[in-house]
N, C-alpha and C. Protein backbone atom coordinates (compact mmCIF):
# COMPACT_ATOMS: atom_id res chain seq x y z
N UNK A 1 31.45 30.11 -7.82
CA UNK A 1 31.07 28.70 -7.79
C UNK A 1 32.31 27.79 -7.81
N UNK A 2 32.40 26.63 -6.94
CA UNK A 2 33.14 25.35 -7.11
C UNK A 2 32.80 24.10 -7.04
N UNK A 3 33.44 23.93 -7.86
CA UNK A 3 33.08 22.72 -8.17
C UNK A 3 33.51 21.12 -7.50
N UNK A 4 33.00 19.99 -7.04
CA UNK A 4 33.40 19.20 -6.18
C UNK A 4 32.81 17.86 -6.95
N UNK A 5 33.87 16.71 -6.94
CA UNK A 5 33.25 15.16 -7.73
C UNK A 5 34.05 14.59 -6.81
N UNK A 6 32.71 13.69 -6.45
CA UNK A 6 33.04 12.50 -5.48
C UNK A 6 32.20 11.16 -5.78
N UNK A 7 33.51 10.17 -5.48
CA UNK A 7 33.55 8.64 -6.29
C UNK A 7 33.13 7.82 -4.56
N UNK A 8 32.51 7.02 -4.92
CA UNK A 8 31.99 6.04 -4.21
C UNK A 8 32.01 4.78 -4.22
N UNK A 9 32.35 3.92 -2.99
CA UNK A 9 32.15 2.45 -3.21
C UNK A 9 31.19 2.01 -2.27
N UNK A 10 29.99 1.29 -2.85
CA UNK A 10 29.08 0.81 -1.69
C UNK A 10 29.50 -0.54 -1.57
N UNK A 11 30.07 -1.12 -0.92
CA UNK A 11 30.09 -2.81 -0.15
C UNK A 11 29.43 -3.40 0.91
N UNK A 12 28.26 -4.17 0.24
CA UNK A 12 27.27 -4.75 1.38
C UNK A 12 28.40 -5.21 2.21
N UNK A 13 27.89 -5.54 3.57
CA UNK A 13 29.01 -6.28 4.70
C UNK A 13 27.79 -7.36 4.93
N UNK A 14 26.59 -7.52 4.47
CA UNK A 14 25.81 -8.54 4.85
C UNK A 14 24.31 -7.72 5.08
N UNK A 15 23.41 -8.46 5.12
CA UNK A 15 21.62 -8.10 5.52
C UNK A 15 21.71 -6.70 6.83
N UNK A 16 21.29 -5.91 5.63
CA UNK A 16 21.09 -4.39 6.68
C UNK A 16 22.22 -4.00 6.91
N UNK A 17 23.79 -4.37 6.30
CA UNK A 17 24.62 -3.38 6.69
C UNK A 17 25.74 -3.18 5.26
N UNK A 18 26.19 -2.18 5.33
CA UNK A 18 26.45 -1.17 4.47
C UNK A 18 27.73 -0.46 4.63
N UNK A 19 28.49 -0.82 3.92
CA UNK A 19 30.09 0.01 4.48
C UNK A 19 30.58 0.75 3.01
N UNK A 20 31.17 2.18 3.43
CA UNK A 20 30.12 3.26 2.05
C UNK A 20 31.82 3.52 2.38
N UNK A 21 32.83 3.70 0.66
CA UNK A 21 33.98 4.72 0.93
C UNK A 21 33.77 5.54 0.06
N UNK A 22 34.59 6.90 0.58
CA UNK A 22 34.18 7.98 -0.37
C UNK A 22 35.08 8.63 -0.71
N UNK A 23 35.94 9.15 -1.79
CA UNK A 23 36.89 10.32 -1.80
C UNK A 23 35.98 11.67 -2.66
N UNK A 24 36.79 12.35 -2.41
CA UNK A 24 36.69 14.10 -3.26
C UNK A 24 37.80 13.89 -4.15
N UNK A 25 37.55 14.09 -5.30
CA UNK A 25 38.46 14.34 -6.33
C UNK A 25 37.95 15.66 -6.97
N UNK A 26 39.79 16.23 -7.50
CA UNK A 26 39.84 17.53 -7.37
C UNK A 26 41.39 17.58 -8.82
N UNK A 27 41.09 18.49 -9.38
CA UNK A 27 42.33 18.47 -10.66
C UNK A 27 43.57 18.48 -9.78
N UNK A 28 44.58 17.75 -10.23
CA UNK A 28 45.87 18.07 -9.25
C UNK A 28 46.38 19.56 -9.75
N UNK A 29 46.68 19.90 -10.57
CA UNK A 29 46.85 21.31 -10.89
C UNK A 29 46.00 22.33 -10.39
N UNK A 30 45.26 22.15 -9.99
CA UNK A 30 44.53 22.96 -9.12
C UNK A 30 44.78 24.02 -8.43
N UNK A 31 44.54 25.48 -8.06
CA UNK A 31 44.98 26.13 -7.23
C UNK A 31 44.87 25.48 -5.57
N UNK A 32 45.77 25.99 -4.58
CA UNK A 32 45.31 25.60 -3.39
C UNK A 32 44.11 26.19 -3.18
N UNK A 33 43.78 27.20 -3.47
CA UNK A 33 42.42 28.15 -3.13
C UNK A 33 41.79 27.28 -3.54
N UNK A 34 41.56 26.83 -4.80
CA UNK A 34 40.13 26.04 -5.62
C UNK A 34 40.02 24.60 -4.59
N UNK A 35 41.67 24.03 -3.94
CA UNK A 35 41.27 22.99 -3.85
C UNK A 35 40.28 22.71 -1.90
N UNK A 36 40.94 24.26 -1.60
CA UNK A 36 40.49 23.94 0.05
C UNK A 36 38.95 24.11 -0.55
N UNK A 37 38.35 25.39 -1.33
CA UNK A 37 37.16 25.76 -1.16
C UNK A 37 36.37 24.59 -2.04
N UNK A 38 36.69 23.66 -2.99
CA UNK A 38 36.77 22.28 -2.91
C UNK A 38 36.07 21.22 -1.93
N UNK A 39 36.94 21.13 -1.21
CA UNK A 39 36.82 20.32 -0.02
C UNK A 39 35.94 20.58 0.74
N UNK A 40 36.08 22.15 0.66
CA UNK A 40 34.87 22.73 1.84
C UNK A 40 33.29 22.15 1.07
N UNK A 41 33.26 22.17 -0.20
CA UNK A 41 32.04 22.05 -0.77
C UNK A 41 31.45 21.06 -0.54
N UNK A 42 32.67 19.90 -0.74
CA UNK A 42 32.26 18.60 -0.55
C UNK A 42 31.61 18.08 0.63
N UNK A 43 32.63 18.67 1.53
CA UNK A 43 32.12 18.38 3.34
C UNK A 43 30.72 18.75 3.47
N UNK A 44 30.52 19.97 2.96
CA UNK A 44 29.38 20.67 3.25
C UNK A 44 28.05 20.16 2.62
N UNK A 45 28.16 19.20 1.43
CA UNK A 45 27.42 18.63 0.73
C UNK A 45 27.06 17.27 0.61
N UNK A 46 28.11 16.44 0.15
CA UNK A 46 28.39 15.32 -0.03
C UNK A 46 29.31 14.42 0.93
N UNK A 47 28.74 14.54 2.29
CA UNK A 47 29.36 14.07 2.74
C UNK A 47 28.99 13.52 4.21
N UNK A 48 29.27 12.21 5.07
CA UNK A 48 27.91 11.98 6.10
C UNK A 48 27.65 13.15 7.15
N UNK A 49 28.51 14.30 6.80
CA UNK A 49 27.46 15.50 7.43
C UNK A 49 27.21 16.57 6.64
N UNK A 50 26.97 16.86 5.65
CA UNK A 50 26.62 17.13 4.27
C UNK A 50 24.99 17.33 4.72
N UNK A 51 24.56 18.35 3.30
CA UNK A 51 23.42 18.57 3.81
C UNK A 51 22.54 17.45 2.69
N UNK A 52 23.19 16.82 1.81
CA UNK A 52 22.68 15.93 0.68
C UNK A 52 22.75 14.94 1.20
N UNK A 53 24.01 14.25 2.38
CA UNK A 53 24.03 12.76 2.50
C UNK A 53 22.67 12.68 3.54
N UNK A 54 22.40 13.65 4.24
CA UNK A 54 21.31 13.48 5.71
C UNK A 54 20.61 12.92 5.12
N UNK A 55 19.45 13.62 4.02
CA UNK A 55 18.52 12.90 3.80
C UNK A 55 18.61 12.18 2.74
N UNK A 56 19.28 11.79 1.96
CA UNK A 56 19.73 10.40 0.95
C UNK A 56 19.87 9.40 2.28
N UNK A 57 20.43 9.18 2.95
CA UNK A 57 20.60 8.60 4.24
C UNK A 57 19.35 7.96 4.74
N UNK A 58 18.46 9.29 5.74
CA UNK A 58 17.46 9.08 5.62
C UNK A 58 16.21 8.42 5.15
N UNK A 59 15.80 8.40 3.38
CA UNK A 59 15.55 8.16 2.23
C UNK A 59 15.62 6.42 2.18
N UNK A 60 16.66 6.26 2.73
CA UNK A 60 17.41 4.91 1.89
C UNK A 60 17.11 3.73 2.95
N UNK A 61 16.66 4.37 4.38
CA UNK A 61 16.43 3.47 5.53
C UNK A 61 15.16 3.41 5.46
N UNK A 62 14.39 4.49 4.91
CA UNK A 62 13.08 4.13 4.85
C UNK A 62 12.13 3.34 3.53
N UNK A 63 12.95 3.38 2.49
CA UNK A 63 13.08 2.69 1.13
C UNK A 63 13.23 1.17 1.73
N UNK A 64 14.19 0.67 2.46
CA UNK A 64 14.19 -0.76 2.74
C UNK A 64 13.46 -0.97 3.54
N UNK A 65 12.94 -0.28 4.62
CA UNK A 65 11.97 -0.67 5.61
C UNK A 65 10.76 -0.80 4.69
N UNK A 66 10.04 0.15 3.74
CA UNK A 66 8.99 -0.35 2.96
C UNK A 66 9.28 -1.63 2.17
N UNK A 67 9.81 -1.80 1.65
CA UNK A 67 10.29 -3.23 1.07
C UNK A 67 9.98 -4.26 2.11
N UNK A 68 10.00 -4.44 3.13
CA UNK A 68 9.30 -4.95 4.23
C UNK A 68 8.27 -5.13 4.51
N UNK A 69 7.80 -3.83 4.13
CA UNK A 69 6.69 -3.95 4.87
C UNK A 69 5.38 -5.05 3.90
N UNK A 70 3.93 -4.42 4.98
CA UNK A 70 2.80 -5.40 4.66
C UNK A 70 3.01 -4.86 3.35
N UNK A 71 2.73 -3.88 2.64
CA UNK A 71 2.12 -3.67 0.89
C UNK A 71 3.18 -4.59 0.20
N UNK A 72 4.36 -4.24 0.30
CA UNK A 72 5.47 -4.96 -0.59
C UNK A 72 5.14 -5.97 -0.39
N UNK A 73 5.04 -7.05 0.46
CA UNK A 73 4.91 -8.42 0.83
C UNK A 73 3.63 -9.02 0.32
N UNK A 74 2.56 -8.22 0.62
CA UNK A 74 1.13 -8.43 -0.07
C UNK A 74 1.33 -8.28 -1.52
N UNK A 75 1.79 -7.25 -1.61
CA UNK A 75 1.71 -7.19 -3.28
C UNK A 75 2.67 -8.47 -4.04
N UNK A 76 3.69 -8.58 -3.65
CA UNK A 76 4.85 -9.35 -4.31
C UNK A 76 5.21 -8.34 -5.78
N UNK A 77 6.07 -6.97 -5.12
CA UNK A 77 6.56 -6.60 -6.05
C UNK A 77 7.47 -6.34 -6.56
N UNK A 78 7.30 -6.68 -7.74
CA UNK A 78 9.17 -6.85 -8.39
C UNK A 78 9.69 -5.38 -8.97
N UNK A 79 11.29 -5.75 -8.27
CA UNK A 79 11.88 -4.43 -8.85
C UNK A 79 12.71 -5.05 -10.05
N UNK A 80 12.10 -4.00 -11.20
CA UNK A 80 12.63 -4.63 -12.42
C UNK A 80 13.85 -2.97 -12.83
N UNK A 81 14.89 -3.44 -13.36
CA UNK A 81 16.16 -3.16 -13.74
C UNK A 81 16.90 -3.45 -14.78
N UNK A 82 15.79 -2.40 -15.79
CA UNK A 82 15.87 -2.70 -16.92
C UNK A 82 16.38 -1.64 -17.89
N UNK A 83 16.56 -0.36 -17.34
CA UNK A 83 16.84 0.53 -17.93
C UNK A 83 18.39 0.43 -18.35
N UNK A 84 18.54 0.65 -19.62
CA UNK A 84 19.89 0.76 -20.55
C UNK A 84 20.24 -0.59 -20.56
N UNK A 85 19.25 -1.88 -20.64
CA UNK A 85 19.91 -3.24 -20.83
C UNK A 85 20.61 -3.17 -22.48
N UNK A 86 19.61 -2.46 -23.41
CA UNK A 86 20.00 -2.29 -24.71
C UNK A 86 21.96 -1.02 -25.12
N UNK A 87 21.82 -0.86 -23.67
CA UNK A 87 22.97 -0.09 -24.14
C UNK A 87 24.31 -0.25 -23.77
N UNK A 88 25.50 0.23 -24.52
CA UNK A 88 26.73 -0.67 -24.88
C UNK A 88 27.56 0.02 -24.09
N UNK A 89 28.95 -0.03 -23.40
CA UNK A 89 29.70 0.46 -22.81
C UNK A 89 30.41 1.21 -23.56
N UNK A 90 31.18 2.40 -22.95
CA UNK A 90 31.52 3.40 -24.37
C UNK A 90 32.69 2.48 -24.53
N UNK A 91 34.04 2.25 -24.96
CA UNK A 91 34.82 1.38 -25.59
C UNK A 91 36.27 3.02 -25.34
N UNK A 92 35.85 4.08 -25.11
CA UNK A 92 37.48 4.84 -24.90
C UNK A 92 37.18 4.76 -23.57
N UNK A 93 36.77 4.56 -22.62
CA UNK A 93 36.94 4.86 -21.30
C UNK A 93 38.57 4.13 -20.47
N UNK A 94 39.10 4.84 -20.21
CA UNK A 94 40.38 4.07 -19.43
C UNK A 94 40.75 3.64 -18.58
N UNK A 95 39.70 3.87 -17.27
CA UNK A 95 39.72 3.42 -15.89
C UNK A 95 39.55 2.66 -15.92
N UNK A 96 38.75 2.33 -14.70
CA UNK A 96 38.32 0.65 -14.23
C UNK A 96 37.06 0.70 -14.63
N UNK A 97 36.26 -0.18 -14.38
CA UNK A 97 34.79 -0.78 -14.53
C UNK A 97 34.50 -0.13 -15.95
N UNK A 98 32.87 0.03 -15.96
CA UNK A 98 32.44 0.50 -17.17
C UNK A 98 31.65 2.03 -17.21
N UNK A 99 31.78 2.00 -18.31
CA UNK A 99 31.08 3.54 -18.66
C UNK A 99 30.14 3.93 -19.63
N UNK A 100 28.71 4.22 -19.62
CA UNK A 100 27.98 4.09 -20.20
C UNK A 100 27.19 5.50 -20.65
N UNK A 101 26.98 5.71 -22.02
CA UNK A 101 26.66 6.86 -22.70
C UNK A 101 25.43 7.53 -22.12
N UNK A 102 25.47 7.38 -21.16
CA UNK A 102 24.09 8.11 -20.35
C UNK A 102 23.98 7.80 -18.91
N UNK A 103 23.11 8.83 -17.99
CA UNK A 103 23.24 8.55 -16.95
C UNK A 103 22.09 7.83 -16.80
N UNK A 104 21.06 7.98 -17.59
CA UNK A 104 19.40 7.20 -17.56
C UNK A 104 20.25 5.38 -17.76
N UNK A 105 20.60 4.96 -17.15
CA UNK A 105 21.06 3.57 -17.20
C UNK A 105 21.39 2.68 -16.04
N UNK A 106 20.64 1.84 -15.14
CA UNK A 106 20.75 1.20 -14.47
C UNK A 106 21.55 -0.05 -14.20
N UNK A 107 22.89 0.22 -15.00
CA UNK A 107 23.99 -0.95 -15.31
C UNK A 107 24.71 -1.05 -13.76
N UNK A 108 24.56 -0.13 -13.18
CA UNK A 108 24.76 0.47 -11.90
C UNK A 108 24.59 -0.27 -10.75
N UNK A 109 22.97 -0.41 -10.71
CA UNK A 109 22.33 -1.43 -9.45
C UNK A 109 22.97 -2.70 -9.93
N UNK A 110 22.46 -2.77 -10.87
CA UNK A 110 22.20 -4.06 -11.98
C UNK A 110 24.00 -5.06 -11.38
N UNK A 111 24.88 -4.11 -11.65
CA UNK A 111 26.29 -4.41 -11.23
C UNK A 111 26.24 -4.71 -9.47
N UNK A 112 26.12 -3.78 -8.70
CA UNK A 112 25.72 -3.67 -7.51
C UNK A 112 25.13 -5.03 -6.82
N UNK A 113 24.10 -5.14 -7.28
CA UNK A 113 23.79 -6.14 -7.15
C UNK A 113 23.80 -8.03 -7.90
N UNK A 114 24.19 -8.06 -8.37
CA UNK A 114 25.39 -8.99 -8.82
C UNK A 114 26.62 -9.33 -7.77
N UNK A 115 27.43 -8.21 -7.24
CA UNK A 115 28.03 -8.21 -6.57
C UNK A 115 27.51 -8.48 -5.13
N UNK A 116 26.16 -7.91 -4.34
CA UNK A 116 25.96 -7.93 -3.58
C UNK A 116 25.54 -10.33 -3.43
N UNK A 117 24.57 -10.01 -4.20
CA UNK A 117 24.91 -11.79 -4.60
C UNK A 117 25.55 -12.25 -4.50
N UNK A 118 26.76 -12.10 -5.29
CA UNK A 118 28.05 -12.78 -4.71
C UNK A 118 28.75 -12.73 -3.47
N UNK A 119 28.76 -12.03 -2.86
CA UNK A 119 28.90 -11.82 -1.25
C UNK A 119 28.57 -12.35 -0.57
N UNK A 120 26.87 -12.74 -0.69
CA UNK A 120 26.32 -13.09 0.03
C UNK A 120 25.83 -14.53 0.03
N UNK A 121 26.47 -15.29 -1.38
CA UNK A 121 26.55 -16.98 -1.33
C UNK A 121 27.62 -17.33 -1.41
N UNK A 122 28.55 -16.71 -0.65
CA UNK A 122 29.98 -16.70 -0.91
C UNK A 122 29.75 -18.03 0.51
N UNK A 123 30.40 -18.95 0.51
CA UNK A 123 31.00 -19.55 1.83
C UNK A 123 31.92 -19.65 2.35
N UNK A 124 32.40 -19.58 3.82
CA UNK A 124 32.99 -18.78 4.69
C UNK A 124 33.56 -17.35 4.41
């Protein structure tokens, strides 16, 4: 088994479009062996020809097209984004942004979109 972690940036570019960066991160000490078969994992998985990105891909075009559609619109339904509002950022983390004691936590979108907001009442 190998192991493969890959970091992501989603940046709306505007309504319906989507500009996605991605690296593979890998221990620098690493063997070269661990790090090609690594890479290979990643490609093979996580990645836009990956067998995980196809249908996350997939998934995600048809997720906004329902949001569209008649039920969503008839219904008027709200997506609420509420999970881990009660919970605190861990306080040793050293990178950038934040880091939160669980993955059950939607600080995520919640951020995401904030940002995507701002983008998008941004003028010129």
């Amino acid at each position: 088994p190998v192991s493969n972690t890959t970091l992501r940036l989603w940046v709306p570019r505007g309504p319906g479009r989507m500009e996605i960066w991605a690296w593979m991160l890998v221990e620098k000490r690493a063997s070269e062996e661990w790090k090609r078969r690594s890479r290979q994992v990643s490609v093979l998985t996580f990645s836009p020809t990956g067998i995980f990105e196809q249908d996350d891909t997939e998934n995600f075009l048809h997720i906004t097209a329902a949001t569209r559609g008649w039920l969503a619109q008839r219904r008027k339904l709200a997506f609420v984004y509420r999970a881990g509002l009660e919970l605190s950022p861990v306080t040793d983390f050293v990178g950038p942004g934040r880091v939160y004691p669980t993955k059950y936590c939607e600080a995520t979108a919640r951020a995401f979109y904030r940002q995507w907001l701002d983008y998008m009442t941004k003028e010129g």
